[in-house]
C-alpha atoms as a PDB file:
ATOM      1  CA  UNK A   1      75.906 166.289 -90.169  1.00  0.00           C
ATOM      2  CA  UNK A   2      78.701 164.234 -91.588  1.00  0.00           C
ATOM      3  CA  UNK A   3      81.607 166.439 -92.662  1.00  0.00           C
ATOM      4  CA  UNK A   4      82.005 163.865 -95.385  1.00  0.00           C
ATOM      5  CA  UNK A   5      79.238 164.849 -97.275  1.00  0.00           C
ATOM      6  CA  UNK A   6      78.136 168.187 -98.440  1.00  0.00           C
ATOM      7  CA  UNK A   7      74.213 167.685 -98.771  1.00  0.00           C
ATOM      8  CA  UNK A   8      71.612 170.433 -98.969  1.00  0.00           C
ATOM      9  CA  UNK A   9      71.011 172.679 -95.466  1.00  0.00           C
ATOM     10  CA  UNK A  10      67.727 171.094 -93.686  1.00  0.00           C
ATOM     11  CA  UNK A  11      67.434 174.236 -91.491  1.00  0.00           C
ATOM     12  CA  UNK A  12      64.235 175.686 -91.076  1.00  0.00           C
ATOM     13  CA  UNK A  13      62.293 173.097 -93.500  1.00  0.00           C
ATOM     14  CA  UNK A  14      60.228 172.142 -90.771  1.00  0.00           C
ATOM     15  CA  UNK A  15      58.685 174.581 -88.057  1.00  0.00           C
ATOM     16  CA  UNK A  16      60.632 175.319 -84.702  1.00  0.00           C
ATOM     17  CA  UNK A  17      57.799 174.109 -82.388  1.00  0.00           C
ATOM     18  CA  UNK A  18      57.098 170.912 -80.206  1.00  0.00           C
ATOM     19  CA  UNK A  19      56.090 168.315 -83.181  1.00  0.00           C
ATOM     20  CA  UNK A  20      54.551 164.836 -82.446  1.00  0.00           C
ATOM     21  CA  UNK A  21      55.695 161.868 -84.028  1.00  0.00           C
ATOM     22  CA  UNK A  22      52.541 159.794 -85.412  1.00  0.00           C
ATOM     23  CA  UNK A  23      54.259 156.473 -86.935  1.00  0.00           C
ATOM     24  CA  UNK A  24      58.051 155.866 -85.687  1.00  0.00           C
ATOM     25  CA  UNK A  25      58.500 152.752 -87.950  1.00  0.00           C
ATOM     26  CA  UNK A  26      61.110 150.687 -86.051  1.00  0.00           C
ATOM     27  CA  UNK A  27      61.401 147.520 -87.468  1.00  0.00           C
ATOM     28  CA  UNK A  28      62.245 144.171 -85.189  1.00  0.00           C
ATOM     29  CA  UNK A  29      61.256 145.465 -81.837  1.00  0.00           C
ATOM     30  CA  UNK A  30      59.588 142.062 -80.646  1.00  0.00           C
ATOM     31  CA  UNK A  31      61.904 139.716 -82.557  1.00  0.00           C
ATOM     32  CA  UNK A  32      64.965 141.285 -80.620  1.00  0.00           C
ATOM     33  CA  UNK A  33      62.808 140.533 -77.707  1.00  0.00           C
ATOM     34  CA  UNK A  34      62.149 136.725 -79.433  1.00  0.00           C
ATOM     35  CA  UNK A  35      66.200 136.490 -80.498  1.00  0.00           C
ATOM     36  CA  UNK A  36      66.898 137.370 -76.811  1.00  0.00           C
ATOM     37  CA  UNK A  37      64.799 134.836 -75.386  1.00  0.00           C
ATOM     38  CA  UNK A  38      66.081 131.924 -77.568  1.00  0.00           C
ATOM     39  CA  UNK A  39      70.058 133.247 -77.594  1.00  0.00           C
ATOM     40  CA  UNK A  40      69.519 133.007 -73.129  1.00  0.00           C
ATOM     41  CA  UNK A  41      68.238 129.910 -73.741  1.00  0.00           C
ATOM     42  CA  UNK A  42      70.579 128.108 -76.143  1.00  0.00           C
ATOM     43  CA  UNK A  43      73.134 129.609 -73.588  1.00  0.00           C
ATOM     44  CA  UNK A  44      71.424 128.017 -70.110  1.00  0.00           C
ATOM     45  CA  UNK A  45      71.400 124.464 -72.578  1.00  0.00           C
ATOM     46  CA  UNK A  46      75.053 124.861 -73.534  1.00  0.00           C
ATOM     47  CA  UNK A  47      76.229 125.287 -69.964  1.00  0.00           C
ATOM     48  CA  UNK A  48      73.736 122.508 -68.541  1.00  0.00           C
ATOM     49  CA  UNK A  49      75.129 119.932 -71.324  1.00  0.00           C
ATOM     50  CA  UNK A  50      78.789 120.815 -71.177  1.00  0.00           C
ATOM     51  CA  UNK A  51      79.271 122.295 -67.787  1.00  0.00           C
ATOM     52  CA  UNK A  52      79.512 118.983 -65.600  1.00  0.00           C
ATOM     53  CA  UNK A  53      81.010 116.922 -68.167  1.00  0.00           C
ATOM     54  CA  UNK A  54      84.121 119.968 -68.119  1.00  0.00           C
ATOM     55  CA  UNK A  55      83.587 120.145 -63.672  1.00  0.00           C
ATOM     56  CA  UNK A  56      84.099 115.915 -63.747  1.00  0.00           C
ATOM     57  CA  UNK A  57      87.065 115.865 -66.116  1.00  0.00           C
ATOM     58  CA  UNK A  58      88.826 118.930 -64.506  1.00  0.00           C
ATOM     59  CA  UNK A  59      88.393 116.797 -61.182  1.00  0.00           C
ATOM     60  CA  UNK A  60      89.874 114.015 -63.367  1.00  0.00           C
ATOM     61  CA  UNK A  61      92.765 115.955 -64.629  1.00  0.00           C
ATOM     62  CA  UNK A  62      94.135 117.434 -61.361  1.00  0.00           C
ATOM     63  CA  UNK A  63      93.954 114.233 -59.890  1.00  0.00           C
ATOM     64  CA  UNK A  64      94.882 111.285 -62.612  1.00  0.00           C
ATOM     65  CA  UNK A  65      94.906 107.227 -62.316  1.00  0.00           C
ATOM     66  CA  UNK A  66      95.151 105.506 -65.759  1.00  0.00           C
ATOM     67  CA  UNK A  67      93.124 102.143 -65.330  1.00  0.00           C
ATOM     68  CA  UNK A  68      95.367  99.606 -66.979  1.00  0.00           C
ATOM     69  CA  UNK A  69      92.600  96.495 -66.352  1.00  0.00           C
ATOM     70  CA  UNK A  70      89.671  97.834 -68.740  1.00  0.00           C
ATOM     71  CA  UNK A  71      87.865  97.639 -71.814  1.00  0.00           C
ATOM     72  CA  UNK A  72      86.304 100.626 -73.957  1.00  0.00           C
ATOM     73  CA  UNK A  73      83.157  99.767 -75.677  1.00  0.00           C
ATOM     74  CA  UNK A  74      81.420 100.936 -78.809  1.00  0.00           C
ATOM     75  CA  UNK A  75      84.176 104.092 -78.831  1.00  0.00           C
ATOM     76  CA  UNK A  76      83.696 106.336 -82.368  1.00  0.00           C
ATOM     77  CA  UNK A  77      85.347 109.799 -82.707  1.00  0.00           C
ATOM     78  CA  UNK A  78      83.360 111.216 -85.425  1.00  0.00           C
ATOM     79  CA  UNK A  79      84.733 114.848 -87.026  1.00  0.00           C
ATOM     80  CA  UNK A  80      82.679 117.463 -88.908  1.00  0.00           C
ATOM     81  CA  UNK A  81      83.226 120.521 -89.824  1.00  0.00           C
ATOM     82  CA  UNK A  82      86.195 121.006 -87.282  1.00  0.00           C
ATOM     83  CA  UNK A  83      84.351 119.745 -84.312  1.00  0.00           C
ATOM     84  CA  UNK A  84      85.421 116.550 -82.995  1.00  0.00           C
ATOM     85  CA  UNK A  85      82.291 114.299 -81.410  1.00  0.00           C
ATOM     86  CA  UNK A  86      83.709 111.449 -79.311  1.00  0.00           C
ATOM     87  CA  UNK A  87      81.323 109.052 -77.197  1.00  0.00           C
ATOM     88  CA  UNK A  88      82.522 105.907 -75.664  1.00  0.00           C
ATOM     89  CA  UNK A  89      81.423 103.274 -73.119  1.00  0.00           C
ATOM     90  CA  UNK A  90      83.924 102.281 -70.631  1.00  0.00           C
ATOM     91  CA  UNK A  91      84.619  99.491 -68.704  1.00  0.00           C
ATOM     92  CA  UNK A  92      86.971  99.173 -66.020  1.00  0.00           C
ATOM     93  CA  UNK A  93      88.205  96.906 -62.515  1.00  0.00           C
ATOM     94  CA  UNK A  94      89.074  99.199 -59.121  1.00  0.00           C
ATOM     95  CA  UNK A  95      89.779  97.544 -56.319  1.00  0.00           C
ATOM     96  CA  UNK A  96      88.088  94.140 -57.373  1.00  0.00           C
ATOM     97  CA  UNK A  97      84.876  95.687 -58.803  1.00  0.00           C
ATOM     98  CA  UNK A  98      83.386  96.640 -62.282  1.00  0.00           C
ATOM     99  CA  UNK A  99      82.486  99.983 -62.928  1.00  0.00           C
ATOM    100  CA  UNK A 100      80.583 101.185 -66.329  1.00  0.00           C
ATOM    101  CA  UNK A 101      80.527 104.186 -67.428  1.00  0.00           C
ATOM    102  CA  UNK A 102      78.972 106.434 -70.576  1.00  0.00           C
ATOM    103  CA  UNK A 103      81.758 109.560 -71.672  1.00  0.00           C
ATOM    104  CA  UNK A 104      80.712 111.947 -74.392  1.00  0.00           C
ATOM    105  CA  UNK A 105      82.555 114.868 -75.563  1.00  0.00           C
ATOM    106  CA  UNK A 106      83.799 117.519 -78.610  1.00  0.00           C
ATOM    107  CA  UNK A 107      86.261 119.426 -79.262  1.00  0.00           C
ATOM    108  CA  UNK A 108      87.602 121.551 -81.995  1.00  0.00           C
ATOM    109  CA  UNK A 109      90.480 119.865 -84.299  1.00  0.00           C
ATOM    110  CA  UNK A 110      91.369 120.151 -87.782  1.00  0.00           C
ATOM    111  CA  UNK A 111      92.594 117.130 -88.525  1.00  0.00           C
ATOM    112  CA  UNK A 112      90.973 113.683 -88.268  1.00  0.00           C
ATOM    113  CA  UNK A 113      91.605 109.764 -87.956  1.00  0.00           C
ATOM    114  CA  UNK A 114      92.509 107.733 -85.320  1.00  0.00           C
ATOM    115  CA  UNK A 115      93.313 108.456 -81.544  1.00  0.00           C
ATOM    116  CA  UNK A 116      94.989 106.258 -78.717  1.00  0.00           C
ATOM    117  CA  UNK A 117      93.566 106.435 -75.500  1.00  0.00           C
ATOM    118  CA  UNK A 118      93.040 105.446 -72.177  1.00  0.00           C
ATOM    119  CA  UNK A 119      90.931 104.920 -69.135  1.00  0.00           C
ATOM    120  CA  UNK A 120      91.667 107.472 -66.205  1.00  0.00           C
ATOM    121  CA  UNK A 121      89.781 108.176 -63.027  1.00  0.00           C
ATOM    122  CA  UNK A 122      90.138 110.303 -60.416  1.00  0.00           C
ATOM    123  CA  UNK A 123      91.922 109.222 -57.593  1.00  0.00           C
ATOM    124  CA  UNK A 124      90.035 110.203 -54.813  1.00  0.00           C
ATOM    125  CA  UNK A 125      86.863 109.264 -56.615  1.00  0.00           C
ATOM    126  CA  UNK A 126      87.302 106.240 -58.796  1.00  0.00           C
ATOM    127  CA  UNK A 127      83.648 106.417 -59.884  1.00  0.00           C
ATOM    128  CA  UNK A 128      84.689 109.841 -61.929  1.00  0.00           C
ATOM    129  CA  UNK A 129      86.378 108.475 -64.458  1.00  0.00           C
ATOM    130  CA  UNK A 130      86.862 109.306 -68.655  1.00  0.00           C
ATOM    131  CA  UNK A 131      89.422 108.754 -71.392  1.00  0.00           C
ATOM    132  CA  UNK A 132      93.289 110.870 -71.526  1.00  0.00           C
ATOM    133  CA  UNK A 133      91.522 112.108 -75.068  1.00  0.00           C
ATOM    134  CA  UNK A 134      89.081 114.091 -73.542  1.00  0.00           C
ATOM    135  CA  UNK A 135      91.865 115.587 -70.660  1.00  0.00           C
ATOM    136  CA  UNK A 136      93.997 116.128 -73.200  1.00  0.00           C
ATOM    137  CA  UNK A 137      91.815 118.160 -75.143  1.00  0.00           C
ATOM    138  CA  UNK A 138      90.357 119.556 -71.904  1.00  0.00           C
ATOM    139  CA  UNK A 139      91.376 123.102 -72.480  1.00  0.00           C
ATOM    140  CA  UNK A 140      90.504 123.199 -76.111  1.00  0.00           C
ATOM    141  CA  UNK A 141      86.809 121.739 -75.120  1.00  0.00           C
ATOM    142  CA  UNK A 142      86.441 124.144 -72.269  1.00  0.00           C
ATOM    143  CA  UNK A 143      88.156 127.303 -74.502  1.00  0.00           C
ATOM    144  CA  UNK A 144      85.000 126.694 -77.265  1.00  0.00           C
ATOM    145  CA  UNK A 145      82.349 125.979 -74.573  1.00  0.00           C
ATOM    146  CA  UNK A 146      83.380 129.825 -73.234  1.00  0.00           C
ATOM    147  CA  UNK A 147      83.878 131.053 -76.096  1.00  0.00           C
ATOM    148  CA  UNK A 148      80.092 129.679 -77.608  1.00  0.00           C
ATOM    149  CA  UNK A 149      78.479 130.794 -74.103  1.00  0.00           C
ATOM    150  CA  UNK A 150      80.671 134.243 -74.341  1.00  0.00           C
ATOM    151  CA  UNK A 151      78.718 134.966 -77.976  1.00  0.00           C
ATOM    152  CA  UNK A 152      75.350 134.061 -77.088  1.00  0.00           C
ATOM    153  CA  UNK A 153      75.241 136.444 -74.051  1.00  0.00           C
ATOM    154  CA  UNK A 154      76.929 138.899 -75.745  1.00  0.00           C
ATOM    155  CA  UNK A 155      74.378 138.611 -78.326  1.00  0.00           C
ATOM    156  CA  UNK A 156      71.586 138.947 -75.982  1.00  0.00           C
ATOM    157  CA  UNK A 157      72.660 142.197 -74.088  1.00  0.00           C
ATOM    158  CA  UNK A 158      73.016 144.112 -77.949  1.00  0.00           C
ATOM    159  CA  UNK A 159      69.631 142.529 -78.416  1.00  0.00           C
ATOM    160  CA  UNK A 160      68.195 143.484 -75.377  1.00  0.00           C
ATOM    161  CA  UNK A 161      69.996 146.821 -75.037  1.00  0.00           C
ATOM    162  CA  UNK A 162      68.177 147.571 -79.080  1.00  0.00           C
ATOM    163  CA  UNK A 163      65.028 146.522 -78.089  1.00  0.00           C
ATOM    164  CA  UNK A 164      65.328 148.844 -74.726  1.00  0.00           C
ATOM    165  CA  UNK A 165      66.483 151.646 -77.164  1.00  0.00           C
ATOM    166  CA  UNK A 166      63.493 151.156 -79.287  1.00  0.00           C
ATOM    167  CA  UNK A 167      61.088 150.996 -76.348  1.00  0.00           C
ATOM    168  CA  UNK A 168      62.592 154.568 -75.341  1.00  0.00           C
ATOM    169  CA  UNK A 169      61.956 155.939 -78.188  1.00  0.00           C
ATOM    170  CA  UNK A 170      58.404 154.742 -78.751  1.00  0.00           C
ATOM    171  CA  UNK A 171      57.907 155.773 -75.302  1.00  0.00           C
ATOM    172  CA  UNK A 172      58.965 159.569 -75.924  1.00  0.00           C
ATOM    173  CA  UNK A 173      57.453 159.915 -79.840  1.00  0.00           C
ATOM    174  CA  UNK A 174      54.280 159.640 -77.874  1.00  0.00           C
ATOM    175  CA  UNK A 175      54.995 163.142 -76.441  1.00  0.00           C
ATOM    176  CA  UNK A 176      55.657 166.329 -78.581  1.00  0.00           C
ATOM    177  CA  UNK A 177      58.914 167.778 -78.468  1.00  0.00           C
ATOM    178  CA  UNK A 178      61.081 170.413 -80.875  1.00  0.00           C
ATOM    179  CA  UNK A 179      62.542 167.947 -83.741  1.00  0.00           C
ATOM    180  CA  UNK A 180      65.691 168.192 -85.632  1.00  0.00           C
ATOM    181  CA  UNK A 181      65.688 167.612 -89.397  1.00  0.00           C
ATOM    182  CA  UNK A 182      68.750 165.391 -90.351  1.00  0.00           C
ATOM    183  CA  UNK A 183      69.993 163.267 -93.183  1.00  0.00           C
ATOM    184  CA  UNK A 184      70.780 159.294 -92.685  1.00  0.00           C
ATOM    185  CA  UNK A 185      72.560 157.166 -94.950  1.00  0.00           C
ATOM    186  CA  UNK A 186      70.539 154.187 -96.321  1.00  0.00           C
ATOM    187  CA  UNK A 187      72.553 151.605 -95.741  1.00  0.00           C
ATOM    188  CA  UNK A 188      69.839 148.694 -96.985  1.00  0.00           C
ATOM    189  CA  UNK A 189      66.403 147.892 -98.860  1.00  0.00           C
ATOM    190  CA  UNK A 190      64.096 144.802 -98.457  1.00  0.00           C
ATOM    191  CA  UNK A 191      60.921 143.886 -99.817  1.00  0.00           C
ATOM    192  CA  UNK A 192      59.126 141.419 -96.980  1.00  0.00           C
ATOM    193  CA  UNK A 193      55.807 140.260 -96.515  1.00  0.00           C
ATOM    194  CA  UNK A 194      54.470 143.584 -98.646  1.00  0.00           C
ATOM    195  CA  UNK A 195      56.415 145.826 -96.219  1.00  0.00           C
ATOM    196  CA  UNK A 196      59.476 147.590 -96.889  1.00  0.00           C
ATOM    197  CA  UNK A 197      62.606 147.771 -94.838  1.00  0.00           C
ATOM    198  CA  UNK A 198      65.045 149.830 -94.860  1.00  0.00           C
ATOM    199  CA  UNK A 199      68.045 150.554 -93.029  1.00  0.00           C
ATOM    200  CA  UNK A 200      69.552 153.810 -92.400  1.00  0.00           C
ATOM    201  CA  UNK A 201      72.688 155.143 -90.347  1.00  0.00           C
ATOM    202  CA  UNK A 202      71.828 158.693 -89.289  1.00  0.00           C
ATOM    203  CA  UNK A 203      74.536 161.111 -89.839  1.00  0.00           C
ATOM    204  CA  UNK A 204      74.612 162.636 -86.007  1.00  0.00           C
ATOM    205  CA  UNK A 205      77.290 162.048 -83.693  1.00  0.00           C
ATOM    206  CA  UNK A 206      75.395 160.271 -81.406  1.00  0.00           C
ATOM    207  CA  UNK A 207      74.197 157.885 -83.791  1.00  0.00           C
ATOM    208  CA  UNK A 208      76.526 157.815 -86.588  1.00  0.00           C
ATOM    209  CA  UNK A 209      77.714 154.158 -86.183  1.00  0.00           C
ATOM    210  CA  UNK A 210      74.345 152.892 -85.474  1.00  0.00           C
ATOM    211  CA  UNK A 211      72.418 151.270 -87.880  1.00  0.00           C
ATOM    212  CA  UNK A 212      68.463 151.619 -87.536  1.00  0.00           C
ATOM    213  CA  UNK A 213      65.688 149.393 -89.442  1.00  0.00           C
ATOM    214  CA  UNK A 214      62.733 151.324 -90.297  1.00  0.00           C
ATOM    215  CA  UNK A 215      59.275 149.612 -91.769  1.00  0.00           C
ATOM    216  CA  UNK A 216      56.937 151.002 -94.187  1.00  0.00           C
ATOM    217  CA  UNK A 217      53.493 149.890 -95.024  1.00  0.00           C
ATOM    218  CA  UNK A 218      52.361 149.294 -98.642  1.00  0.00           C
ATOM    219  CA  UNK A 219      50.548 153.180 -98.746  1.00  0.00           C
ATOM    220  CA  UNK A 220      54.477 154.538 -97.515  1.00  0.00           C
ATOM    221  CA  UNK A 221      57.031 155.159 -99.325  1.00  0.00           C
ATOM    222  CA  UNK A 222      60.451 156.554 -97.614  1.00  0.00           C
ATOM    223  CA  UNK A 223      61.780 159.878 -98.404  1.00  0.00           C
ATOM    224  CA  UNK A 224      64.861 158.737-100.985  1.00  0.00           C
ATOM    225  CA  UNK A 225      67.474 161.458-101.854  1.00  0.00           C
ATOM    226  CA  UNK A 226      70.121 159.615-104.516  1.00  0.00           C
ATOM    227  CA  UNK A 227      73.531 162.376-104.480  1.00  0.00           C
ATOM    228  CA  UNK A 228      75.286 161.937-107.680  1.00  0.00           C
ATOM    229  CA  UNK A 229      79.188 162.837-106.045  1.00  0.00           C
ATOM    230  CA  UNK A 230      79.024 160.317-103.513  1.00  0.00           C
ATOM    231  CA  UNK A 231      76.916 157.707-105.345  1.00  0.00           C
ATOM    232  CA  UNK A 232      75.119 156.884-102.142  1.00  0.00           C
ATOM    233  CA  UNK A 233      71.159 157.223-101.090  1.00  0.00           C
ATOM    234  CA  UNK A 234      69.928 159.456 -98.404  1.00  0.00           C
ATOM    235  CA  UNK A 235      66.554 159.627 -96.103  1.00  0.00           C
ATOM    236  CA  UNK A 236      65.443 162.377 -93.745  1.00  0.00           C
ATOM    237  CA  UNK A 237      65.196 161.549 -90.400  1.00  0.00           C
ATOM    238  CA  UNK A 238      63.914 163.718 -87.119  1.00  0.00           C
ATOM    239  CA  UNK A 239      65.755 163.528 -83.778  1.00  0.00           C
ATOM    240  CA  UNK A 240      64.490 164.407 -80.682  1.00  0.00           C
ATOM    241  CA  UNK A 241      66.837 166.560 -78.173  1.00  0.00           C
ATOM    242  CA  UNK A 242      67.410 163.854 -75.222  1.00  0.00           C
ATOM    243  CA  UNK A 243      68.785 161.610 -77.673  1.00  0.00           C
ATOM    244  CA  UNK A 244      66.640 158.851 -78.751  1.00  0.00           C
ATOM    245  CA  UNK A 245      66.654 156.733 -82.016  1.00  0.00           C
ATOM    246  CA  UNK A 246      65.473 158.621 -84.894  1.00  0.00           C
ATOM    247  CA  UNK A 247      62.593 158.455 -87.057  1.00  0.00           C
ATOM    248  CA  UNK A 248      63.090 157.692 -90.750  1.00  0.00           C
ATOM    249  CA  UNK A 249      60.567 159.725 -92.608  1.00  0.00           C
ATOM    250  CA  UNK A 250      58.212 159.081 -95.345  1.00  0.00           C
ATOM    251  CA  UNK A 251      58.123 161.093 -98.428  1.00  0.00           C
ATOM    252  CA  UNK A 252      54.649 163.011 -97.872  1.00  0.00           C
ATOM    253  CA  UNK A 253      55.851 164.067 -94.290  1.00  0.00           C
ATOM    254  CA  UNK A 254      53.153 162.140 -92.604  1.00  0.00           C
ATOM    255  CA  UNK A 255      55.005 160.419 -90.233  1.00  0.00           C
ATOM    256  CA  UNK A 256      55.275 163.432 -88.132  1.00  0.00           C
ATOM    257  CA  UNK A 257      52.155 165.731 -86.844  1.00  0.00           C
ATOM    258  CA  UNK A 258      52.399 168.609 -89.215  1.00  0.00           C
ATOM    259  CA  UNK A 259      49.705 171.195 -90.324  1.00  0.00           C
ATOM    260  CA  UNK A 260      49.275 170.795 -93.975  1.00  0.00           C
ATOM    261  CA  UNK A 261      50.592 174.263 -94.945  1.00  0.00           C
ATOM    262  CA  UNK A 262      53.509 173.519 -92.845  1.00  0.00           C
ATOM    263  CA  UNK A 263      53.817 170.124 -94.938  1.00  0.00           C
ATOM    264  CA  UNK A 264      53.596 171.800 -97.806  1.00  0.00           C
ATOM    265  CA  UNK A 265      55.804 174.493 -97.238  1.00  0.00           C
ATOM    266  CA  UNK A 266      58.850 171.911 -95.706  1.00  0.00           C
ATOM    267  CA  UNK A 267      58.189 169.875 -99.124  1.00  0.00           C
ATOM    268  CA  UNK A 268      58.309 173.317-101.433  1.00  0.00           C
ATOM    269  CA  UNK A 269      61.793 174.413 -99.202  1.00  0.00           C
ATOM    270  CA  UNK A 270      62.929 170.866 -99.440  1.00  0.00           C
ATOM    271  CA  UNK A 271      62.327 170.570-103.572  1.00  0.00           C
ATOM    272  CA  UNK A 272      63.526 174.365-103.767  1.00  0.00           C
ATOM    273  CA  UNK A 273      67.146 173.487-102.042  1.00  0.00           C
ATOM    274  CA  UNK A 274      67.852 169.527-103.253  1.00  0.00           C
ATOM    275  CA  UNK A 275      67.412 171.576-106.956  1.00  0.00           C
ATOM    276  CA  UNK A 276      69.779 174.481-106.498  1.00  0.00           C
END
């Protein structure tokens, strides 16, 4: 238990043998899953689309010729909330023949208007070529393109590393095992599609900083415990030994295999101590 709250003792409210959990409640499982999926995805598209234009113009910039004999077409540097979309058709003579070619790019700026710029190729490969705008914004384009693709996978290994947590602990409710009664901290409370969740930051050391979402049907209600000193809402959750995420309980105790004179005796003990 938190030592910054003194809430009633839990000991001995429920009995000291294995105890099977029949309803665990966690909310979101799939949709991590689903969230995971999509966040991979948009990452895969944002490499795909931005990854060769960054390879060509990094060819470009370590190996520079400004075309003096050519023409940009149809050029527009449009700016929207901070990002900078420039697309341009260029135009230019090497070596006695015309080359086309399509450049589009974005980068991060606060300010807008105008820009002057040029053709440039590479050197070695006059067919590479793009406008000094987009090398000299090279490292700002490439710094948000890591930075975007850095988010989305780091999203996707907390998603996938919560859904794996709530897998585990499906996996081992199924099983009985000697639970320990413990208080969370509701942290949230939602009304959706006739459900109710709730969110709740148990108050163990292993799980302290971890906030849990717990469903309830329309026949549950959770077990609420408002504490007057602290002005904040508790829940009782069980926890099983090896450490998985626990189980935000309902108020009737059914959410855990008890007999019904052990219910009834954990809900006299409980009523007994939250009054004294």
């Amino acid at each position: 238990m938190s030592d910054n709250y003194t809430l009633p003792d839990l000991s001995g409210v429920i009995p000291v043998r294995p105890i099977q959990i029949k309803k665990h409640g966690f909310a979101d499982r799939w949709k991590l899953l689903l969230l995971a999926i999509i966040f991979a995805i948009i990452s895969v598209v944002v490499t795909v689309v931005w990854g060769p234009g960054l390879y060509s113009d990094y060819l470009i910039k370590n190996d520079p010729l400004i075309i003096e004999d050519s023409t940009i077409f149809d050029g527009s540097c449009r700016s929207k909330k901070m990002i900078t979309d420039c697309k341009a058709t260029l135009s230019y003579r090497y070596e006695g023949e015309t080359k086309l070619k399509t450049v589009d790019f974005s980068f991060v700026s606060l300010s807008s208007g105008d820009y002057e710029t040029d053709v440039v190729v590479q050197k070695s490969n006059p067919d590479n070529a793009t406008l000094t705008l987009a090398l000299d914004e090279f490292w700002n384009r490439l710094s948000v393109g890591v930075l975007l693709v850095g988010i989305m996978v780091g999203c996707v290994i907390l998603f996938i590393k919560r859904f794996l947590q709530i897998s585990s602990a499906i996996s081992a409710a199924k099983t009985a095992s000697p639970l320990q009664l413990c208080w969370a901290k509701i942290v949230s409370r939602k009304d959706s599609m006739g459900r109710v969740k709730v969110g709740y930051t148990p108050l163990l050391k292993a799980h302290k900083k971890r906030t849990i979402l717990s469903s309830f049907a329309k026949t549950e209600t959770p077990y609420l415990y408002y504490d007057e000193k602290t002005n904040e809402t508790f829940g009782l959750v069980v926890a099983r030994a090896e450490g998985t995420l626990p189980v935000l309980l309902d108020d009737r105790f059914e959410r855990i295999d008890l007999m019904p004179n052990e219910r009834e005796k954990a809900e006299q003990l409980l009523t007994s101590r939250l009054a004294s």
